[in-house]
Protein backbone atom coordinates (compact mmCIF):
# COMPACT_ATOMS: atom_id res chain seq x y z
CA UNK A 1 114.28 147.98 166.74
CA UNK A 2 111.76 149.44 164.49
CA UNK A 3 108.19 147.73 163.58
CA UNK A 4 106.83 148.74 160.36
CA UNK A 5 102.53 148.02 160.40
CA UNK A 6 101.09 147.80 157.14
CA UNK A 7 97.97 150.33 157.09
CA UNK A 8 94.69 148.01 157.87
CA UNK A 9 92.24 147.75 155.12
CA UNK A 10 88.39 147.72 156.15
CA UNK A 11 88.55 143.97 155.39
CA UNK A 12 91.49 143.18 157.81
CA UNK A 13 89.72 145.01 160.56
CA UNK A 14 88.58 143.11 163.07
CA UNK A 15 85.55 146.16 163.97
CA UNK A 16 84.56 146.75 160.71
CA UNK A 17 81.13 145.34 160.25
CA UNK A 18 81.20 142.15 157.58
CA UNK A 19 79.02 142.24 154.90
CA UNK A 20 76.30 140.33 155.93
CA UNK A 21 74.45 137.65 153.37
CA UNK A 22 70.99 139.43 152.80
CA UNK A 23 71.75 141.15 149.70
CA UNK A 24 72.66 137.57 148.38
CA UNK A 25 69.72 136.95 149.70
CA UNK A 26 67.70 139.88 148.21
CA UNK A 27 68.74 139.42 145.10
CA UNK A 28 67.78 135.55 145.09
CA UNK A 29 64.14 135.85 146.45
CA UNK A 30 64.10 138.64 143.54
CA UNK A 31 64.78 135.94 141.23
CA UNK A 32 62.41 133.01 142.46
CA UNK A 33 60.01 136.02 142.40
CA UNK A 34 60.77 136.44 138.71
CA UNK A 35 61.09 133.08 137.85
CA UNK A 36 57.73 131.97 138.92
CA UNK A 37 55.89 135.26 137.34
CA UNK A 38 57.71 133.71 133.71
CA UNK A 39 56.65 130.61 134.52
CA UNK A 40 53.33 131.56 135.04
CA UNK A 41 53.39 133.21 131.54
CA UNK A 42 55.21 130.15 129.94
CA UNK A 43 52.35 128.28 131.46
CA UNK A 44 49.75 130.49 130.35
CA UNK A 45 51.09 130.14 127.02
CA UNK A 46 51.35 126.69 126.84
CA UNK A 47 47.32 126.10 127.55
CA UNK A 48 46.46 128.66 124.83
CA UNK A 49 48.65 126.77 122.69
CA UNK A 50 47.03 123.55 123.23
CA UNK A 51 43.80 124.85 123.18
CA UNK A 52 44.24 126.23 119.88
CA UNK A 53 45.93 122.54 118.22
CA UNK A 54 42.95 121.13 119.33
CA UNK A 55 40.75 123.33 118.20
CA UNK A 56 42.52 122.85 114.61
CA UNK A 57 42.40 119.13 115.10
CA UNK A 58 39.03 119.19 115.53
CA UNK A 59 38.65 121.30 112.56
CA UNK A 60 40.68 118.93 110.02
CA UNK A 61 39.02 116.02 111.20
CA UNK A 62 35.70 117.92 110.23
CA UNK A 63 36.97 118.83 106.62
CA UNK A 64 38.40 116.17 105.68
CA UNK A 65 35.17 114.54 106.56
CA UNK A 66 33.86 116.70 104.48
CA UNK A 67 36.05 116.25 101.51
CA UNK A 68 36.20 112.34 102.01
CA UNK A 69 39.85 112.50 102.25
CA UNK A 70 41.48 111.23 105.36
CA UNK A 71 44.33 112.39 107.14
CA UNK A 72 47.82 109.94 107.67
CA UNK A 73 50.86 109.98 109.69
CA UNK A 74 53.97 112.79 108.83
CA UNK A 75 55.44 112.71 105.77
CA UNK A 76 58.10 110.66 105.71
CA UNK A 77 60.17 112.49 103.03
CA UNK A 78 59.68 115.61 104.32
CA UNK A 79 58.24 115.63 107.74
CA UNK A 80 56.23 119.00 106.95
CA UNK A 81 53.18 118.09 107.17
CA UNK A 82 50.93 114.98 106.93
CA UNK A 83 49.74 112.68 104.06
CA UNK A 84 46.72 112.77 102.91
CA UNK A 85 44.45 110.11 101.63
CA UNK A 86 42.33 110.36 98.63
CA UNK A 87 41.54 107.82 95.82
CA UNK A 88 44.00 104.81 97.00
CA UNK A 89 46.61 107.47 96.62
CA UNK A 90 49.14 108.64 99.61
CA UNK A 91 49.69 112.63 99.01
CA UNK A 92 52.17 115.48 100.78
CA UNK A 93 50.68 118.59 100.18
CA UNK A 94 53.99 120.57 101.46
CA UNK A 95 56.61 118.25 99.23
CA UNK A 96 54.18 116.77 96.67
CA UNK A 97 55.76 113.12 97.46
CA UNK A 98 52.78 110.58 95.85
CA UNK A 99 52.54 107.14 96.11
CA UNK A 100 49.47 104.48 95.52
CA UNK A 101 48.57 102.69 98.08
């Protein structure tokens, strides 16, 4: 009787060394490394960005002090920008939408 063996692949072989898990793990400490540096960006970017709206805030609330106009909720037709007040009248600058008030 004749036994025919099927040639071994490096997988099959019990002696072969297995892949161990640290490249896995490499590559995910790699990541979390990455993820918090653009975090850390998206962060920085965020407290510029609300620096700078309330620095604008501040501003329109000083013209339109100024001006004696004051400054209203979003436009509800458009949603652009915000309606101003001037004269008993309601005003969009972005859409032009008027109404008395």
């Amino acid at each position: 009787m004749v036994f025919l063996r099927w040639p071994r692949t490096g997988r099959d072989d019990p002696m072969t060394p297995r892949e161990t898990q640290l490249p896995d793990r490499k590559r995910a400490r790699q990541r979390e490394r990455a993820l918090g540096a653009e975090l850390e960006q998206v962060t920085a970017r965020l407290d510029t960005t609300e620096r700078q709206l309330r620095l604008l805030q501040n501003t329109i609330r000083a013209v339109a002090r100024e001006a004696d106009v004051s400054v209203d909720g979003p436009c509800g037709h458009c949603g652009r920008s915000h309606l101003l007040i001037t004269d008993g009248m309601l005003h969009c600058p972005s859409c032009g939408y008027r109404r008395t008030l």
